[in-house]
C-alpha atoms as a PDB file:
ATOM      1  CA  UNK A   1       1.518 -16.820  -8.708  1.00  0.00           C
ATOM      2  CA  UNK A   2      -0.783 -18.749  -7.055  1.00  0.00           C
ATOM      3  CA  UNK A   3      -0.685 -21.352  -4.375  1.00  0.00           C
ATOM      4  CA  UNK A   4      -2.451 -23.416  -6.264  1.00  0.00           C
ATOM      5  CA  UNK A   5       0.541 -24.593  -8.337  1.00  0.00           C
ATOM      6  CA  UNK A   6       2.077 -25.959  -5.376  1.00  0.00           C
ATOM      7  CA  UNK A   7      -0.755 -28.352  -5.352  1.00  0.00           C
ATOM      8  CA  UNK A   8      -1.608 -29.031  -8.683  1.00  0.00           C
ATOM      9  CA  UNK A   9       1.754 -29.525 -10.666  1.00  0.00           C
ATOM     10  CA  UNK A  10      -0.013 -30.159 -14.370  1.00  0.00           C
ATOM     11  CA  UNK A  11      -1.477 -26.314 -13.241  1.00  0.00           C
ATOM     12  CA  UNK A  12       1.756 -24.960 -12.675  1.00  0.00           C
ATOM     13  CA  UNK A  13       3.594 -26.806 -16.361  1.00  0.00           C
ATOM     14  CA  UNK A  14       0.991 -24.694 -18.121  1.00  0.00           C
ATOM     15  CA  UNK A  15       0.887 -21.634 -16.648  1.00  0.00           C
ATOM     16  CA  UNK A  16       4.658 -21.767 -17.014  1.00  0.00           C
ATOM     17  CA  UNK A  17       4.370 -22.905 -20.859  1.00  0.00           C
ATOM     18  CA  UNK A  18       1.829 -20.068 -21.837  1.00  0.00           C
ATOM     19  CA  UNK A  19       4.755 -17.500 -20.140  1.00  0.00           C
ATOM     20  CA  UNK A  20       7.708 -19.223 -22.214  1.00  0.00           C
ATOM     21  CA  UNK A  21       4.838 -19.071 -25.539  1.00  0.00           C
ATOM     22  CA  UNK A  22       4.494 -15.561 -24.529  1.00  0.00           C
ATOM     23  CA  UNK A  23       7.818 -14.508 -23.763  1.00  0.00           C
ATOM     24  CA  UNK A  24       8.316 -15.817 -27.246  1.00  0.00           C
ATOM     25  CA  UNK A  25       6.135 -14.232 -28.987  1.00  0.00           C
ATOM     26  CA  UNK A  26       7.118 -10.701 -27.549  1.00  0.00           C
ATOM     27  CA  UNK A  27       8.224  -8.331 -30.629  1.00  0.00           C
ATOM     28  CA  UNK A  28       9.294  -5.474 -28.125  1.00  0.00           C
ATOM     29  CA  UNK A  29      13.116  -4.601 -28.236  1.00  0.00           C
ATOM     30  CA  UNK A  30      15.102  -6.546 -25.788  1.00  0.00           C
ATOM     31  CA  UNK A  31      16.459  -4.280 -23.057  1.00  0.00           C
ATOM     32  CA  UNK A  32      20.142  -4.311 -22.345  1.00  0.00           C
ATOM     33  CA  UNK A  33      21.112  -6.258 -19.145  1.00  0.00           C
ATOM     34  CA  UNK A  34      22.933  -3.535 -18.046  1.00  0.00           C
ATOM     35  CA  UNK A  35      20.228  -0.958 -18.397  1.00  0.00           C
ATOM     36  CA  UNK A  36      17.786  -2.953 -16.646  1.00  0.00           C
ATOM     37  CA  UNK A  37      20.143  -3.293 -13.890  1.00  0.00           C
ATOM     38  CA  UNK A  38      20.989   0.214 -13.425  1.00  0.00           C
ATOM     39  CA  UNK A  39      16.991   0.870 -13.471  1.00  0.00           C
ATOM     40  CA  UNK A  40      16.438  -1.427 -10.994  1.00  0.00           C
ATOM     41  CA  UNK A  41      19.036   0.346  -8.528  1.00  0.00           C
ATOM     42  CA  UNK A  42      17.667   3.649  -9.016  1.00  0.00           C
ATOM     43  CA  UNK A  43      14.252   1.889  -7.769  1.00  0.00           C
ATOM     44  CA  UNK A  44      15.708   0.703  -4.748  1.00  0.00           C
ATOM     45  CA  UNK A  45      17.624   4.027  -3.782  1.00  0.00           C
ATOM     46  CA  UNK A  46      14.262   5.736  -4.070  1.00  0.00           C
ATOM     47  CA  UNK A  47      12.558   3.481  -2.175  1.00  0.00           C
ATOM     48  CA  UNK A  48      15.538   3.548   0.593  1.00  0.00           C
ATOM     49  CA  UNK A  49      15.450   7.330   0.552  1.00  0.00           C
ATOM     50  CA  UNK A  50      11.204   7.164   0.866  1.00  0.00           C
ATOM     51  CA  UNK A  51      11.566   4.639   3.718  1.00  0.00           C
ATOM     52  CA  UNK A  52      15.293   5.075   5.897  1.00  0.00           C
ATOM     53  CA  UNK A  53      13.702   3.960   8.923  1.00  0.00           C
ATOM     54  CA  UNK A  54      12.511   0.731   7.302  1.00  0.00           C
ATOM     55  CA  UNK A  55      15.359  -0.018   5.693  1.00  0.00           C
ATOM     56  CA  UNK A  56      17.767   0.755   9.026  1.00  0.00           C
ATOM     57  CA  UNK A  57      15.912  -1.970  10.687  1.00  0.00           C
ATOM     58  CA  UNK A  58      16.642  -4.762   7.515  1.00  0.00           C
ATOM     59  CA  UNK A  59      20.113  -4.236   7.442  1.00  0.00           C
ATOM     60  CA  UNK A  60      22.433  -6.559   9.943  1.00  0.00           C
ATOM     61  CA  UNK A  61      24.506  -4.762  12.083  1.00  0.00           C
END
């Protein structure tokens, strides 16, 4: 997204309505929340296991 939208709200209301339009017009088979969720946590653990040191530094304590 661009910063522009932060400036120009009428910018912003239709680049959001062309992603609702197209989010509605989307014929590909919903994904189950659950699914995506487990996906996405197999993403981060690679990533963490790619990058400890990175990650050692993020985390409080």
């Amino acid at each position: 997204m661009s910063t522009d939208f932060a400036a120009d709200p009428e910018t912003y209301d239709a680049w959001f309505r062309a992603k609702v339009r197209e989010a509605l017009a989307d014929t590909h088979p919903a994904i189950p929340h659950r699914q995506v969720m487990v996906e996405v946590q197999a993403l981060i653990d690679r990533k963490r296991r790619a990058h400890p040191l990175i990650v050692s530094t993020l985390r409080p304590g």
